[in-house]
Each structure stands twice: as structure tokens, then as C-alpha cells.
N, C-alpha and C. Protein backbone atom coordinates (compact mmCIF):
# COMPACT_ATOMS: atom_id res chain seq x y z
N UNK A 1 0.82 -1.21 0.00
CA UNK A 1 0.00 0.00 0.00
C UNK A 1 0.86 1.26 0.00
N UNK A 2 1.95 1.27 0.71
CA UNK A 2 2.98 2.63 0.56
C UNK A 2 3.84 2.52 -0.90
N UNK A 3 3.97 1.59 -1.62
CA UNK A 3 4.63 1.92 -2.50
C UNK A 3 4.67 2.97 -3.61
N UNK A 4 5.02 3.48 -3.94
CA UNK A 4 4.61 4.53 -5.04
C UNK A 4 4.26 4.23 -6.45
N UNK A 5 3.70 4.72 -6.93
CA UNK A 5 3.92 4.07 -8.36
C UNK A 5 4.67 4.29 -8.96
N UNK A 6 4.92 3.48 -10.53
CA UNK A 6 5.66 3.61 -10.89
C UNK A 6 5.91 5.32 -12.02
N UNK A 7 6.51 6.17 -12.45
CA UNK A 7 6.40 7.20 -12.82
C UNK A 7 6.33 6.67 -14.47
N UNK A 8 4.90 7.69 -14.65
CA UNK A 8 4.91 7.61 -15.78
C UNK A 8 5.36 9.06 -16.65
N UNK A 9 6.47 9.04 -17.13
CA UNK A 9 6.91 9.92 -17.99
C UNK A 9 6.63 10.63 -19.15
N UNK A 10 5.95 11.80 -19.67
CA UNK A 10 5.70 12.51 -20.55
C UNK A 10 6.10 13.73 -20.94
N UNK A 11 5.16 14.05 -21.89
CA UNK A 11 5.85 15.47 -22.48
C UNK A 11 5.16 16.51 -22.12
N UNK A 12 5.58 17.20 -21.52
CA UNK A 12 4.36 18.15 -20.56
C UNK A 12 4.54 19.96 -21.04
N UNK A 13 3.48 20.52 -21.82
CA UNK A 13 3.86 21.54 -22.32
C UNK A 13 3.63 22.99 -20.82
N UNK A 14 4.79 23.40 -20.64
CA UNK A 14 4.20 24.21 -18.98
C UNK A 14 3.46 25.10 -18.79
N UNK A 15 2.90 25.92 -20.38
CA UNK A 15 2.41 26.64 -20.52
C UNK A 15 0.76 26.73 -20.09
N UNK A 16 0.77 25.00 -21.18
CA UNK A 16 -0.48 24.88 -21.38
C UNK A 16 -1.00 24.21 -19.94
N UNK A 17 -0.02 23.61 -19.08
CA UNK A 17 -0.59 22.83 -17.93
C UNK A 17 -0.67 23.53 -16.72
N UNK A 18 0.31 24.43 -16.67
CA UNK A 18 -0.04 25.80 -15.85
C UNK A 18 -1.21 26.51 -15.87
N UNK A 19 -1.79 26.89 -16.62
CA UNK A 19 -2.78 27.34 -16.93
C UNK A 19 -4.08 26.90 -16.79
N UNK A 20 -4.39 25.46 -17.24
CA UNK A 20 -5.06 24.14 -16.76
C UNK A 20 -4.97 23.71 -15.17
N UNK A 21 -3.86 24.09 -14.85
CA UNK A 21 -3.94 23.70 -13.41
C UNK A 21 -4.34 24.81 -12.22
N UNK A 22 -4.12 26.31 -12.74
CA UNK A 22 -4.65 27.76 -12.08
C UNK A 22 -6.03 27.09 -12.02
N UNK A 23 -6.09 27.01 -13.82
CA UNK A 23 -8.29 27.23 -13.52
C UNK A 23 -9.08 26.43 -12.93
N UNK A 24 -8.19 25.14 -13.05
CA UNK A 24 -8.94 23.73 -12.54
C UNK A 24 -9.00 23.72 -11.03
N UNK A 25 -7.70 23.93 -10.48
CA UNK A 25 -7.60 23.79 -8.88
C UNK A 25 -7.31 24.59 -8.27
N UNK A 26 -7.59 25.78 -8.69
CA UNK A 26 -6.89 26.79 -7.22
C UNK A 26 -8.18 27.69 -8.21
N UNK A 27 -9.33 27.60 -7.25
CA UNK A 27 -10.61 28.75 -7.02
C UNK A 27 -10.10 30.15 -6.78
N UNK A 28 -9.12 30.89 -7.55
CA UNK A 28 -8.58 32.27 -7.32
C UNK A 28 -9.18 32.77 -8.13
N UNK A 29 -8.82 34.31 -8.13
CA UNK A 29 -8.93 35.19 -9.09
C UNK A 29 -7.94 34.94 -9.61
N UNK A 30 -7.79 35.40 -10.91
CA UNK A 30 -6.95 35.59 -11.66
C UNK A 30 -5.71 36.63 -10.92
N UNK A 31 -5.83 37.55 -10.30
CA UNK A 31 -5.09 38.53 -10.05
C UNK A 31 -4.02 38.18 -9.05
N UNK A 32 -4.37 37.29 -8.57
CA UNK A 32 -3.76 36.67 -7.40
C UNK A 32 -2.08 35.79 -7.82
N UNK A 33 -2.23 35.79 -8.77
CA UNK A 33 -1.45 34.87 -9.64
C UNK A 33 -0.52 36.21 -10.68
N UNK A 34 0.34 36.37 -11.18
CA UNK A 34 1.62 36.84 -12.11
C UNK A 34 2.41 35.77 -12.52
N UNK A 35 1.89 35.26 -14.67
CA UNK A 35 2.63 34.29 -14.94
C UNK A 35 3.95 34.74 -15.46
N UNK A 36 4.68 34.91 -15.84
CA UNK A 36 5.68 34.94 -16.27
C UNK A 36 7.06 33.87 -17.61
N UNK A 37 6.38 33.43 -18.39
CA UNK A 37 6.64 32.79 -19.55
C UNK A 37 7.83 32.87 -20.24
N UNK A 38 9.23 32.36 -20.33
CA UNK A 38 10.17 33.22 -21.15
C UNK A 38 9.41 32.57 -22.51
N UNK A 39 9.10 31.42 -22.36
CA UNK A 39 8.52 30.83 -23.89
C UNK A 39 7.26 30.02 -23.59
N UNK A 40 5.90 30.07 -24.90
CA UNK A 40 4.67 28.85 -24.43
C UNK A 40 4.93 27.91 -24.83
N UNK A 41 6.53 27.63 -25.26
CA UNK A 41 6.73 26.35 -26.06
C UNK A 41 7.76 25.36 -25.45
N UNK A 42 7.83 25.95 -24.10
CA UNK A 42 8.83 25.07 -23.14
C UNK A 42 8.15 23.84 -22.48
N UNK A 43 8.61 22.90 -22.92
CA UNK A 43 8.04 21.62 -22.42
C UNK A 43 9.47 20.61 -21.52
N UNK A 44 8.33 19.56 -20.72
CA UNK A 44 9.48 19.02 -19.91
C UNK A 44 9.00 17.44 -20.30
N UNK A 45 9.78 16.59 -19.70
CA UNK A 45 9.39 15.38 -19.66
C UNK A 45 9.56 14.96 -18.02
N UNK A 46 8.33 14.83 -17.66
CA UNK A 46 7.40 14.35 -16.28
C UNK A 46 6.30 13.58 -16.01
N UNK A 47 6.59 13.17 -14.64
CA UNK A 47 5.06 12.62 -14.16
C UNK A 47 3.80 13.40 -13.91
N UNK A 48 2.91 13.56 -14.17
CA UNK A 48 2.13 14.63 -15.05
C UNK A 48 1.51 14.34 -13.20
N UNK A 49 1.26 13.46 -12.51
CA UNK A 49 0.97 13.11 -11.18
C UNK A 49 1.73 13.85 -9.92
N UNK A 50 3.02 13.59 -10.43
CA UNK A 50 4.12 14.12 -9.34
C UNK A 50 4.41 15.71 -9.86
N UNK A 51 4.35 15.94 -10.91
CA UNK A 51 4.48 17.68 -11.06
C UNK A 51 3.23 17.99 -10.43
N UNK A 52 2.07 17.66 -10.69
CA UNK A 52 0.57 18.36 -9.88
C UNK A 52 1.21 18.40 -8.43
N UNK A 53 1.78 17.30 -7.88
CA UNK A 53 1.93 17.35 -6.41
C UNK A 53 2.87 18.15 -6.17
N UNK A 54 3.59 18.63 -6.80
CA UNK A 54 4.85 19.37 -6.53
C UNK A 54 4.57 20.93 -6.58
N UNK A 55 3.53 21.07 -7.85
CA UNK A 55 3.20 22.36 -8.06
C UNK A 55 2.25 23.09 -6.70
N UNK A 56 1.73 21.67 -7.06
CA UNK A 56 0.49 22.29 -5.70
C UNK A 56 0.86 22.43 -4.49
N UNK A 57 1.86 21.45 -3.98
CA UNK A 57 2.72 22.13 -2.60
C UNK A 57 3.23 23.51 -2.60
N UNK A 58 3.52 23.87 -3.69
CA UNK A 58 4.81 25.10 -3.73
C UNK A 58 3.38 26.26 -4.02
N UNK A 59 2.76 25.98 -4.85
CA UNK A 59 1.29 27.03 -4.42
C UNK A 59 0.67 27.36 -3.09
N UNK A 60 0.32 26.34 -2.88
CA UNK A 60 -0.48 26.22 -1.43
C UNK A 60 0.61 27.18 -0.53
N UNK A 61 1.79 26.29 -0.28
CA UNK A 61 2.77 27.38 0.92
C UNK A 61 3.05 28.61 0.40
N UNK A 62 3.16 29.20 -0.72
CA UNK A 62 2.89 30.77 -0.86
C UNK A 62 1.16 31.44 -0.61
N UNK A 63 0.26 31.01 -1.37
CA UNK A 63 -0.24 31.22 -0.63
C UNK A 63 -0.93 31.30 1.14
N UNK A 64 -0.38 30.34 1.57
CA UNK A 64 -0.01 30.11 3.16
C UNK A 64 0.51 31.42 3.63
N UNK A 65 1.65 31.57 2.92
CA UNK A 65 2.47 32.76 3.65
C UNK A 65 2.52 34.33 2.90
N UNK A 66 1.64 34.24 2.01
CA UNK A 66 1.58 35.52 1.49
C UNK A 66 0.91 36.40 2.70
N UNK A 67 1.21 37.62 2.68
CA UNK A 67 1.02 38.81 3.50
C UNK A 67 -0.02 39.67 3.56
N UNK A 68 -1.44 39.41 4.10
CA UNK A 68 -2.08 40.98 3.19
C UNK A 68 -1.41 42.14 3.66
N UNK A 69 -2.14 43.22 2.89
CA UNK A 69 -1.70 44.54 2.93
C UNK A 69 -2.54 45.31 2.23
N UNK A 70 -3.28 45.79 3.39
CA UNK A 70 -4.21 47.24 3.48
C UNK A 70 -5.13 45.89 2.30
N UNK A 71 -5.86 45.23 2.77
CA UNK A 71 -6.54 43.98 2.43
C UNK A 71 -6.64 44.02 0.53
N UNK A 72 -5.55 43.54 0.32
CA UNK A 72 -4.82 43.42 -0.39
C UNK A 72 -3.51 42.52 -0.77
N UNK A 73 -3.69 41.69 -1.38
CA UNK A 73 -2.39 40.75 -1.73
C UNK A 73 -1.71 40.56 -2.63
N UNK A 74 -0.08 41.02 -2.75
CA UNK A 74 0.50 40.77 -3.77
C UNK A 74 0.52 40.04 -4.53
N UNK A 75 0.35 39.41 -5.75
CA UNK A 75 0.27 38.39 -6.25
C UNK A 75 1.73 37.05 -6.25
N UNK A 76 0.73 35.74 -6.81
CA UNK A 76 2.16 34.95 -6.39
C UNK A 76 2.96 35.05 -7.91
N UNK A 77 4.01 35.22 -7.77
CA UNK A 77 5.13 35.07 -9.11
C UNK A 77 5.46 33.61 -9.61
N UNK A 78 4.42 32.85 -10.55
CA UNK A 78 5.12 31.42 -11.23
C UNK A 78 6.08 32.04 -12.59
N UNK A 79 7.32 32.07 -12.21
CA UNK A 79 7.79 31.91 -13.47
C UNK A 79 8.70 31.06 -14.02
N UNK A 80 8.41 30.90 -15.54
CA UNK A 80 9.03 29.32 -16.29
C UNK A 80 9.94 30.33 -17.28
N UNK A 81 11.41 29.28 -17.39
CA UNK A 81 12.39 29.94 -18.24
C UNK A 81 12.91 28.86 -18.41
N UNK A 82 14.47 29.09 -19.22
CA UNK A 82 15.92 28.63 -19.57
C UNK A 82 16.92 29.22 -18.33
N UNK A 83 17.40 28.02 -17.54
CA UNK A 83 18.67 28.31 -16.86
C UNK A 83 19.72 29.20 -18.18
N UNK A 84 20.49 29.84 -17.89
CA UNK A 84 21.66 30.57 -19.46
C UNK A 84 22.32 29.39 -19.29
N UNK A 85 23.13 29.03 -17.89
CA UNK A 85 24.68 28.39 -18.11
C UNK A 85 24.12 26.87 -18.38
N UNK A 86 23.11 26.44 -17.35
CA UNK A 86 22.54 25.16 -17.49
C UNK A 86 22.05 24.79 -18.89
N UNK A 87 21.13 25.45 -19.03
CA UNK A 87 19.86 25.36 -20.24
C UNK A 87 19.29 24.26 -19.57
N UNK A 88 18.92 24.14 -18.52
CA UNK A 88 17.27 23.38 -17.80
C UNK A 88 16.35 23.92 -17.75
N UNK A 89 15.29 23.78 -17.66
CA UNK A 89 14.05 24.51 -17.83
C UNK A 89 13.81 24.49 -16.15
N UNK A 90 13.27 25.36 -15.73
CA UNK A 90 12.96 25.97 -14.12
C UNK A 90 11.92 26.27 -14.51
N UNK A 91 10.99 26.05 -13.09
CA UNK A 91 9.91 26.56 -12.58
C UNK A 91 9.90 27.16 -11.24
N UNK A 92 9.83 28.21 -11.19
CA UNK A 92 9.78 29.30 -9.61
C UNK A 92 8.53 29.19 -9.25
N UNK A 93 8.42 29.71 -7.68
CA UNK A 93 7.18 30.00 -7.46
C UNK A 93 7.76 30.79 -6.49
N UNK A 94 6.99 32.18 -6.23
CA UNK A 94 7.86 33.24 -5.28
C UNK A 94 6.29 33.92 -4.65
N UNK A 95 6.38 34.31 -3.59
CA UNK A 95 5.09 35.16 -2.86
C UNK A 95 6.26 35.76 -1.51
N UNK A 96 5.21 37.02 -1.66
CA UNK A 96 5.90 38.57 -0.62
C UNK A 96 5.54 37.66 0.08
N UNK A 97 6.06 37.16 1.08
CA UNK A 97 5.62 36.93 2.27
C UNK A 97 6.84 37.26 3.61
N UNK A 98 6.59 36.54 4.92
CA UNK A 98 8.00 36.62 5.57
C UNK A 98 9.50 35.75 5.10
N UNK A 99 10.13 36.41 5.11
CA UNK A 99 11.58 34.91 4.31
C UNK A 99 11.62 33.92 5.61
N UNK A 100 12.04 32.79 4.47
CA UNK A 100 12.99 31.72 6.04
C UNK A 100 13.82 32.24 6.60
N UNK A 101 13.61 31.70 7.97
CA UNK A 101 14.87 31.94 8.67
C UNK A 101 15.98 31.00 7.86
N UNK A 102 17.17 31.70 8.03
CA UNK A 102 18.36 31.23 7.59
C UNK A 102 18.88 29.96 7.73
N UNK A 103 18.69 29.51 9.79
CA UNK A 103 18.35 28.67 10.21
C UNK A 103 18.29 27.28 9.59
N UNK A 104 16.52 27.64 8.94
CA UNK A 104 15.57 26.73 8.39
C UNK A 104 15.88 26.08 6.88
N UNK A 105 16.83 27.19 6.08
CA UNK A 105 17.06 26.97 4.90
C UNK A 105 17.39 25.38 4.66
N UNK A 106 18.60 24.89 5.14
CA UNK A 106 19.26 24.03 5.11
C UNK A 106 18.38 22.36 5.00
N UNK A 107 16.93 22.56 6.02
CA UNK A 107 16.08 21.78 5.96
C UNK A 107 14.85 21.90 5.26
N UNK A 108 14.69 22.38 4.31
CA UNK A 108 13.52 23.00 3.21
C UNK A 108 12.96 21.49 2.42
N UNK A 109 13.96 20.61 2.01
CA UNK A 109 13.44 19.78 1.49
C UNK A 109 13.50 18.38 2.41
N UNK A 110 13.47 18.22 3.54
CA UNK A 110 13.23 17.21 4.21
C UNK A 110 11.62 16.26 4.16
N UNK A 111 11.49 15.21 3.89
CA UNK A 111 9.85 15.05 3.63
C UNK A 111 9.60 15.23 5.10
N UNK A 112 8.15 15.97 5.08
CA UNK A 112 7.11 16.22 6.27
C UNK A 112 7.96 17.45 7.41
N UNK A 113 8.52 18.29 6.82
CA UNK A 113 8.80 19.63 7.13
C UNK A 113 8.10 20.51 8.03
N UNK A 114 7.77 20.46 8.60
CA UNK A 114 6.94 21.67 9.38
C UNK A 114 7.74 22.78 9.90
N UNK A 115 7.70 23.97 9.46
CA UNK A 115 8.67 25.16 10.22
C UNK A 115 7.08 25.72 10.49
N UNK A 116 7.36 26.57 11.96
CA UNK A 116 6.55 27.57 12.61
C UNK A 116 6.91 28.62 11.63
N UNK A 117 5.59 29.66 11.62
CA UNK A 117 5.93 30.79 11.44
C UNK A 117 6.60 31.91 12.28
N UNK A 118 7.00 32.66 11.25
CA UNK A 118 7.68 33.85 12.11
C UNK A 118 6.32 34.98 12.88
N UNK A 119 6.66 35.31 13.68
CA UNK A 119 6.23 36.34 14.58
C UNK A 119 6.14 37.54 13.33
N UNK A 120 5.45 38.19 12.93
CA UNK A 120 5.52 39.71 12.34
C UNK A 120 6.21 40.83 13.77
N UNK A 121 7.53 41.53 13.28
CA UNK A 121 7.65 42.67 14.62
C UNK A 121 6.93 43.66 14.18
């Protein structure tokens, strides 16, 4: 029952599944969101299963920690490019919120992570 499955590998266009995945699962406004595209023709080869889970973690905790202000929220920054020196294709996900502690950095990808939040001074 814990095993994982096995990954099924495809060609995943980020443009088009980004987009598919805003409207489908995350009940936002539009505004809430800033895409950022260097190209609509950047595709990866993935588990079309394990990117949803990946995306949607890294959504969810910005929105988690985004900030209002004067009830108002910055939007979250997804943006897809070309590494220059690499040439890998990246996907960011960035929201104003409080930074990690420095601390905490080091353990960011541990499975089942829990950091407290920071105190606002």
C-alpha cells in the first residue's frame, strides 16, 4: 500500500498545464497569480501526477504565507524559463511573504517539514 507508483513519464507543455492547473484547482482570481513565460513552447518530460503534487505544494505554501496589505495581496510570481549556463528549464514559485529563517534553509526539502511561522515585529 505505501509503494509509489511507478512514474509515468511525458511530455508536458508548462504553458499549457499551468494554466489548466490555475483554472482547474486553485478557485482564485486571476489577479492573485503573475505568470511569467520566457517561452509557451517550453516543455518538460514528467510525471504529469508528481508535477501536480509538486506544483500544488509550492502554491499552497505561498499562498499560506503571502502577507495581506491594506486587504490586499500581492500576487504569487510562477515563473518558467531557460537556466543561461545550465539550459534546464525551471519553474519558480515566489510570494511577498516573511523569508525563512536562515536557520531553516538548510532543511527546506526534508519530507514532512513543518517550520513555525515567524512572529511579524
Amino acid at each position: 500500500m505505501s509503494r509509489r507508483q511507478q512514474a509515468e513519464q511525458e511530455t508536458i507543455n508548462l504553458f499549457q498545464w499551468i494554466q489548466e492547473f490555475l483554472s482547474e484547482y486553485i478557485q482564485l482570481p486571476q489577479e492573485r497569480f503573475y505568470l511569467k513565460f520566457e517561452s509557451e513552447d517550453l516543455e518538460v518530460q514528467f510525471d504529469r501526477q508528481h508535477l501536480h503534487q509538486i506544483f500544488n505544494n509550492l502554491i499552497q505554501n505561498a499562498l499560506r504565507h503571502t502577507i495581506e496589505h491594506n486587504h490586499h495581496f500581492r500576487p504569487i510570481v510562477v515563473t518558467v524559463g531557460v537556466d543561461a549556463l545550465s539550459k534546464n528549464i525551471y519553474l519558480q514559485v515566489m510570494n511577498y511573504g516573511i523569508s525563512i529563517p536562515e536557520d531553516d534553509i538548510t532543511q527546506l526539502f526534508e519530507p514532512f517539514l513543518r517550520l513555525k511561522p515567524q512572529a511579524l515585529v
